[in-house]
N, C-alpha and C. Protein backbone atom coordinates (compact mmCIF):
# COMPACT_ATOMS: atom_id res chain seq x y z
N UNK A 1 -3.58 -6.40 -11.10
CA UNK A 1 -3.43 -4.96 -11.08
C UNK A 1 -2.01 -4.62 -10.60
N UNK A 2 -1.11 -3.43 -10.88
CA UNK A 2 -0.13 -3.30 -10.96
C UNK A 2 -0.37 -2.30 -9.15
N UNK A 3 1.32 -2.49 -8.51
CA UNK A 3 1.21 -1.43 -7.84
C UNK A 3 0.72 0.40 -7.94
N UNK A 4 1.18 0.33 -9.30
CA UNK A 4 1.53 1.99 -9.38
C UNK A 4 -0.63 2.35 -9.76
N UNK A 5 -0.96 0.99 -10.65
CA UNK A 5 -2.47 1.40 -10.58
C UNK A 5 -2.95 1.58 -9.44
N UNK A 6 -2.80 0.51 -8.39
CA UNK A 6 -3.46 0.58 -7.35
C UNK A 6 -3.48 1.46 -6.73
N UNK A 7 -2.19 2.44 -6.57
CA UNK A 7 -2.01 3.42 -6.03
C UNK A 7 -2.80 4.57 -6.60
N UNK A 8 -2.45 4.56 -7.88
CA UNK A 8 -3.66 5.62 -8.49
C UNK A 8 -5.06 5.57 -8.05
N UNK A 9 -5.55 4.27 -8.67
CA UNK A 9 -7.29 4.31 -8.30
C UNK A 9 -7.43 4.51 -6.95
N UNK A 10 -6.53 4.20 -5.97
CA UNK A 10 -6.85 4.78 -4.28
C UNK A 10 -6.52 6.34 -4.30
N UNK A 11 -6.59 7.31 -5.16
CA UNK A 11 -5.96 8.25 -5.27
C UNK A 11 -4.79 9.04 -4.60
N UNK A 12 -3.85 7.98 -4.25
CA UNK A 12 -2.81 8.21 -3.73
C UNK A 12 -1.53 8.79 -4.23
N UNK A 13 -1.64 8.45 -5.73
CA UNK A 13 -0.66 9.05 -6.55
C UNK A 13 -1.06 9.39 -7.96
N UNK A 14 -0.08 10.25 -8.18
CA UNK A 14 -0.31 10.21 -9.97
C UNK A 14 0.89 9.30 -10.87
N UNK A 15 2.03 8.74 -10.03
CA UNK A 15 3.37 8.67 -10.58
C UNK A 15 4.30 7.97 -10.03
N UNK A 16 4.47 6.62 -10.31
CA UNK A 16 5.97 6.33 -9.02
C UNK A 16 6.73 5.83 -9.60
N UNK A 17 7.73 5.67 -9.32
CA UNK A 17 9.56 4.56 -9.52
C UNK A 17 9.96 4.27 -8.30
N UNK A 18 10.47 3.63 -8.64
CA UNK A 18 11.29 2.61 -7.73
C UNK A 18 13.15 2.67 -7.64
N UNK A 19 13.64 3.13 -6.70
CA UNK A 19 15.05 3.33 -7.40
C UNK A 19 15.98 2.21 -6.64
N UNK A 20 17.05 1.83 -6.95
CA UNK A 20 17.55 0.75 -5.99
C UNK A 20 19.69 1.12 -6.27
N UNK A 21 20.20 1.38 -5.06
CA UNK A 21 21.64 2.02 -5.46
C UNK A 21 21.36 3.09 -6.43
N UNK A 22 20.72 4.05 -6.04
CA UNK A 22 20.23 5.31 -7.22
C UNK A 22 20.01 4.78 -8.71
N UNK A 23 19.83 4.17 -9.18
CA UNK A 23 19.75 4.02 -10.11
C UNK A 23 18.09 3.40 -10.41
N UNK A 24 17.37 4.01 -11.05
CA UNK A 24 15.72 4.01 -11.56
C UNK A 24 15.44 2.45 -11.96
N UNK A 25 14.60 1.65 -11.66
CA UNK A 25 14.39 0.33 -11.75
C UNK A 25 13.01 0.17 -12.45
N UNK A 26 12.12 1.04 -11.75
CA UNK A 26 10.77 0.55 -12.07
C UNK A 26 10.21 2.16 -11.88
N UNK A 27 9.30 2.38 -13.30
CA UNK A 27 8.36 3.46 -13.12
C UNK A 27 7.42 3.37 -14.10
N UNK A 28 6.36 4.53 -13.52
CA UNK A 28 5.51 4.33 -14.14
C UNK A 28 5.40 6.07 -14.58
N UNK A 29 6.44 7.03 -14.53
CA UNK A 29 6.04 8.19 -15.00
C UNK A 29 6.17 8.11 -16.88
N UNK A 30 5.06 9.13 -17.32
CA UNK A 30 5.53 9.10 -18.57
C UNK A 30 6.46 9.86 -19.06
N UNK A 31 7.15 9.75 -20.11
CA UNK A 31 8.08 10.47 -20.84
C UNK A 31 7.83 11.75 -20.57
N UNK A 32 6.82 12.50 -20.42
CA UNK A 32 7.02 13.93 -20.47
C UNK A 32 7.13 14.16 -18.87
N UNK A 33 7.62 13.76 -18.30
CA UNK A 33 7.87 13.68 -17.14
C UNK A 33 9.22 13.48 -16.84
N UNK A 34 10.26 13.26 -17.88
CA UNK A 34 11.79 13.04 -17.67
C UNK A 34 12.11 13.70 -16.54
N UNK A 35 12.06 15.08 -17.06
CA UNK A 35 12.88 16.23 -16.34
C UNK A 35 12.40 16.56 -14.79
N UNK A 36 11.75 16.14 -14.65
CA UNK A 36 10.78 16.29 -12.91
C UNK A 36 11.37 15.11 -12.52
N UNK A 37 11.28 14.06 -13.21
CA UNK A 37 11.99 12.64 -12.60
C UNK A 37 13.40 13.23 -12.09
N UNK A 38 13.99 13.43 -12.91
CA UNK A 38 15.73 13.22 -12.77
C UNK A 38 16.00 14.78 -11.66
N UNK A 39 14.61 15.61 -11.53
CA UNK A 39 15.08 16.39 -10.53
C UNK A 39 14.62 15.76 -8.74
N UNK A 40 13.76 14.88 -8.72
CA UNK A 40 13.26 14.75 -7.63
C UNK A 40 14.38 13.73 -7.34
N UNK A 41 14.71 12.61 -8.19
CA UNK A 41 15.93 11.74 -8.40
C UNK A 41 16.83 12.46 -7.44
N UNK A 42 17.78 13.19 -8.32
CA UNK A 42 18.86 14.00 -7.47
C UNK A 42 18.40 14.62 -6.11
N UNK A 43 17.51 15.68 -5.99
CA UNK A 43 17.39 15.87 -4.64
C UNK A 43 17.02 14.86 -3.51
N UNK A 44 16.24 14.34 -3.86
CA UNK A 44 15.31 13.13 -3.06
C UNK A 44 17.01 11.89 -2.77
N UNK A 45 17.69 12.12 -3.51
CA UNK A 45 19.28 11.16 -2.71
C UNK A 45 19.86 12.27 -2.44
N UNK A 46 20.20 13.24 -2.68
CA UNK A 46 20.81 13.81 -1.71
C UNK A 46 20.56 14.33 -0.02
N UNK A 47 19.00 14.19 -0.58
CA UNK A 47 18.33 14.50 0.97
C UNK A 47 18.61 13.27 1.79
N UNK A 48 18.53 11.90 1.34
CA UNK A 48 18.89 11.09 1.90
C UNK A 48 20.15 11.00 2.42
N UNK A 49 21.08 11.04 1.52
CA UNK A 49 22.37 11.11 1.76
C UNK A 49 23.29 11.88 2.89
N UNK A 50 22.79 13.04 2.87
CA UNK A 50 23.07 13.93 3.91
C UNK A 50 22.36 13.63 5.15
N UNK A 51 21.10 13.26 5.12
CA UNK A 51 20.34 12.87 6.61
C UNK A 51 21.14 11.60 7.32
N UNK A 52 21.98 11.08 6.68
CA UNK A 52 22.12 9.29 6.46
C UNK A 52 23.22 9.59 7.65
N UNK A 53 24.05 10.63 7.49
CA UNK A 53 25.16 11.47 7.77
C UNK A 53 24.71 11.76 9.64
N UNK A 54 23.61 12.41 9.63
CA UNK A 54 23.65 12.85 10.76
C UNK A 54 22.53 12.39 11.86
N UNK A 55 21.38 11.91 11.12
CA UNK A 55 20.07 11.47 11.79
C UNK A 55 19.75 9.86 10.71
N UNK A 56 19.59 8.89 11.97
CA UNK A 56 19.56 7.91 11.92
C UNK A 56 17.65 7.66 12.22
N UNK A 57 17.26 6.60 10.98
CA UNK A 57 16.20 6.50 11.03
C UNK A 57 15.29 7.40 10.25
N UNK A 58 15.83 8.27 9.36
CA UNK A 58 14.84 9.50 8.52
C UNK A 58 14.83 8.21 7.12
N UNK A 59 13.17 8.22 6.89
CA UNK A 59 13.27 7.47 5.70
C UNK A 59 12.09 8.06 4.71
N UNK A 60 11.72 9.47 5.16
CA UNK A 60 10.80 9.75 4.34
C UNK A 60 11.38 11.56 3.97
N UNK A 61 11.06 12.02 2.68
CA UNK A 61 10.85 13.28 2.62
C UNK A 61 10.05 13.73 1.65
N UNK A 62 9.96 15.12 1.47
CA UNK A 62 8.49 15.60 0.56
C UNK A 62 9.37 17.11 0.02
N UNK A 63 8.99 17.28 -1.24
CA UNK A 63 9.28 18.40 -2.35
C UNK A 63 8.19 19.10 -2.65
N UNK A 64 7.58 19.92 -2.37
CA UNK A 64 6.29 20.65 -3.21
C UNK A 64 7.12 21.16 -4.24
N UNK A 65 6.69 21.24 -5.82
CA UNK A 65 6.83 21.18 -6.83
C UNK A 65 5.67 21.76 -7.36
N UNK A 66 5.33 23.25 -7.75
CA UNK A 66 4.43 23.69 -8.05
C UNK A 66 3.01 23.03 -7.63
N UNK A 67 1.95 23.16 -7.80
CA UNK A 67 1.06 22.22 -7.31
C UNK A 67 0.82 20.72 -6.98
N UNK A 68 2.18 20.16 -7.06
CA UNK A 68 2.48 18.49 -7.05
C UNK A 68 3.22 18.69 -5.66
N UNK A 69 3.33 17.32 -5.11
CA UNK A 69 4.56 17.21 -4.26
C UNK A 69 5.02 15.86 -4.81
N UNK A 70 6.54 15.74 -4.61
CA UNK A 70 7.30 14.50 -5.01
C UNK A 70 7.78 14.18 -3.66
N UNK A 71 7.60 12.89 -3.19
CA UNK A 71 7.71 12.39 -1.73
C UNK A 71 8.53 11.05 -2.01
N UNK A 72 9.66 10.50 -1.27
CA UNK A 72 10.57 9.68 -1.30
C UNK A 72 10.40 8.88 0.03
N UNK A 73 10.49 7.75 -0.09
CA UNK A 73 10.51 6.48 1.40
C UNK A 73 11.75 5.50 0.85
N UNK A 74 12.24 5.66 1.96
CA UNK A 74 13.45 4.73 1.85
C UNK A 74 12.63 3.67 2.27
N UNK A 75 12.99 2.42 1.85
CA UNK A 75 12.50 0.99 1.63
C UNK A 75 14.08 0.06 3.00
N UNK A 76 14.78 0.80 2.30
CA UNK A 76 16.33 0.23 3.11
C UNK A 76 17.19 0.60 2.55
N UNK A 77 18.43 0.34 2.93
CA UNK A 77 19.22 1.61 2.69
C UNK A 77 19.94 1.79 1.35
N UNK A 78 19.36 0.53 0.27
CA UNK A 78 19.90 1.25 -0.88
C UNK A 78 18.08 1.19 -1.66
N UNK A 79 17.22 1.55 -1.68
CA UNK A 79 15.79 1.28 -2.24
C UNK A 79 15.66 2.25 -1.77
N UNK A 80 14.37 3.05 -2.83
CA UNK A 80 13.90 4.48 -2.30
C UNK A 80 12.96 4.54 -3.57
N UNK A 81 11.44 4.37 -2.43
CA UNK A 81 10.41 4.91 -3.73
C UNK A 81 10.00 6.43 -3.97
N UNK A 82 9.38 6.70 -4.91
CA UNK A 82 9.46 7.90 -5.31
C UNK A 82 8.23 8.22 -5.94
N UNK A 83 7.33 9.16 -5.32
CA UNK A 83 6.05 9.08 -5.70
C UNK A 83 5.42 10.55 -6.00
N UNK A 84 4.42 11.19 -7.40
CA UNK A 84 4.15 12.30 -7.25
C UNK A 84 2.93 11.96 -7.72
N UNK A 85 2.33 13.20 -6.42
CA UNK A 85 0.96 13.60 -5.73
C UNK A 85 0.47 14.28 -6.36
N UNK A 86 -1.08 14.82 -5.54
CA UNK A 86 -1.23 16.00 -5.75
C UNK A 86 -1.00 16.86 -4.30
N UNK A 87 -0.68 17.74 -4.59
CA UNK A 87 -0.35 18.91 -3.43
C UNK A 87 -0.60 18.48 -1.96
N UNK A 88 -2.16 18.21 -2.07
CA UNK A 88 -2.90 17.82 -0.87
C UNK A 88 -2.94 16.11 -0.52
N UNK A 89 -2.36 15.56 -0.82
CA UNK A 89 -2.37 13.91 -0.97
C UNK A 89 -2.07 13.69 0.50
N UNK A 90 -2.77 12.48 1.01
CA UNK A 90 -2.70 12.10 2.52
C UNK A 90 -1.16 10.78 2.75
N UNK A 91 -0.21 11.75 3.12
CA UNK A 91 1.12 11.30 2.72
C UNK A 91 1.19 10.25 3.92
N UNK A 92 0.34 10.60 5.05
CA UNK A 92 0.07 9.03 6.21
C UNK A 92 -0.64 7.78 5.58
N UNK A 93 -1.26 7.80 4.52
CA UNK A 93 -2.27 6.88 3.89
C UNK A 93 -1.14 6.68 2.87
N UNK A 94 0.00 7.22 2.47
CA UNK A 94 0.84 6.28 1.17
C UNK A 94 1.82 5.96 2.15
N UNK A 95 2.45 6.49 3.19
CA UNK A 95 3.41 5.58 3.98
C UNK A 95 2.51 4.38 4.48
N UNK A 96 1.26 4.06 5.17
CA UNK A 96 0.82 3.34 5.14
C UNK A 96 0.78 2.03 4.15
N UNK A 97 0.09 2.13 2.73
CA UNK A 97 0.37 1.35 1.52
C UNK A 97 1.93 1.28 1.73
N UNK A 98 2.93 1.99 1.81
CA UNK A 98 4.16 1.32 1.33
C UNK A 98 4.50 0.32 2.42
N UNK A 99 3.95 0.34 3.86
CA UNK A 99 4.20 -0.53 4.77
C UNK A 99 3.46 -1.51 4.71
N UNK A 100 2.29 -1.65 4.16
CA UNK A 100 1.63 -2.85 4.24
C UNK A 100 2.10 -3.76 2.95
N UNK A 101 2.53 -2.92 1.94
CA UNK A 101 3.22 -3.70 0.35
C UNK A 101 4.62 -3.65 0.13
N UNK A 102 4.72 -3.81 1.44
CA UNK A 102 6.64 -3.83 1.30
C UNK A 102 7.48 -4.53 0.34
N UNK A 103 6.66 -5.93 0.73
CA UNK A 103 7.41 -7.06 0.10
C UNK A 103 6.78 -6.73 -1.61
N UNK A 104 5.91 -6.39 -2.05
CA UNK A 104 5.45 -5.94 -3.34
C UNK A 104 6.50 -5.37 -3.97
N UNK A 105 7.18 -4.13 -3.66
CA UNK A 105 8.33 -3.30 -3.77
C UNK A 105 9.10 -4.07 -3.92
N UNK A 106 9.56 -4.76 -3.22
CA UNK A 106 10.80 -5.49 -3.13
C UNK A 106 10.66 -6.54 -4.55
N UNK A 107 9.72 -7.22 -4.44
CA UNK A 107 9.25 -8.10 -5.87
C UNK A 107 9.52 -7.46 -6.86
N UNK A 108 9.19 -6.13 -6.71
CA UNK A 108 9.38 -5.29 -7.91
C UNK A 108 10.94 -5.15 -8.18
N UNK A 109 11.98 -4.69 -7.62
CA UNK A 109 13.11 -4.93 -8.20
C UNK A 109 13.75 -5.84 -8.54
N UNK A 110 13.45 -7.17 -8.31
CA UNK A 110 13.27 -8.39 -7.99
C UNK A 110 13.19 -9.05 -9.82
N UNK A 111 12.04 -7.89 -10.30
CA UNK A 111 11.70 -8.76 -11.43
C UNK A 111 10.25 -9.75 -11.31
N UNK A 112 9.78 -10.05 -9.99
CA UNK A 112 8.92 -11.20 -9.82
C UNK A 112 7.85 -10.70 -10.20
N UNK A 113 7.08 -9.48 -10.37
CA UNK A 113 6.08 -8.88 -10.49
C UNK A 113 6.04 -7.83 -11.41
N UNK A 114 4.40 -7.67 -12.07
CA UNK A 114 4.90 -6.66 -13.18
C UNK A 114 4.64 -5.37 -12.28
N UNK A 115 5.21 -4.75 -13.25
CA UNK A 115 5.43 -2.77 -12.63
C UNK A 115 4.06 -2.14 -12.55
């Protein structure tokens, strides 16, 4: 089973990528989903970027997006997953999964594992 399923059937997400030096590595959104990608993309690094600047240790943030939220975890400091919810999604129960499947993530840019 793939991460991004697992995450689904735990109903944790509807949607994730993986980005590594900004640039998109691994996802599982579909095509009609470009344009939400490449906006959570841009904000979700710039939010980083600017926090990086002044507060040390911020590795998570959250976008509500009409009834979705798009939520970002820095992995380290060039990795940043990228995940969309639903509105109400228990965002302590997916930082959780991303801490217990760290090294999963990491496989994943890696190549060692499928998406």
């Amino acid at each position: 089973m793939t991460i991004w399923r697992e995450m689904q059937d735990e109903g944790l997400i509807l949607y994730g990528c993986l980005m590594f030096g900004g640039e998109l590595k691994r996802s599982s959104f579909p095509a009609e989903y470009k344009k939400h990608l490449a906006v959570a993309k841009q904000s979700l690094t710039y939010i980083f970027r600017s926090v990086e600047k002044n507060a040390k240790g911020y590795d998570e943030a959250h976008m509500e997006i009409g009834d979705n939220l798009f939520s970002g975890f820095r992995l380290d400091k060039d990795s940043v997953v990228i995940f969309l919810s639903e509105h109400d999604a228990n965002t302590l129960h997916i930082r959780q999964f991303i801490e217990d499947n760290k090294k999963r993530f990491f496989d994943l840019l890696n190549d060692s594992q499928p998406a």
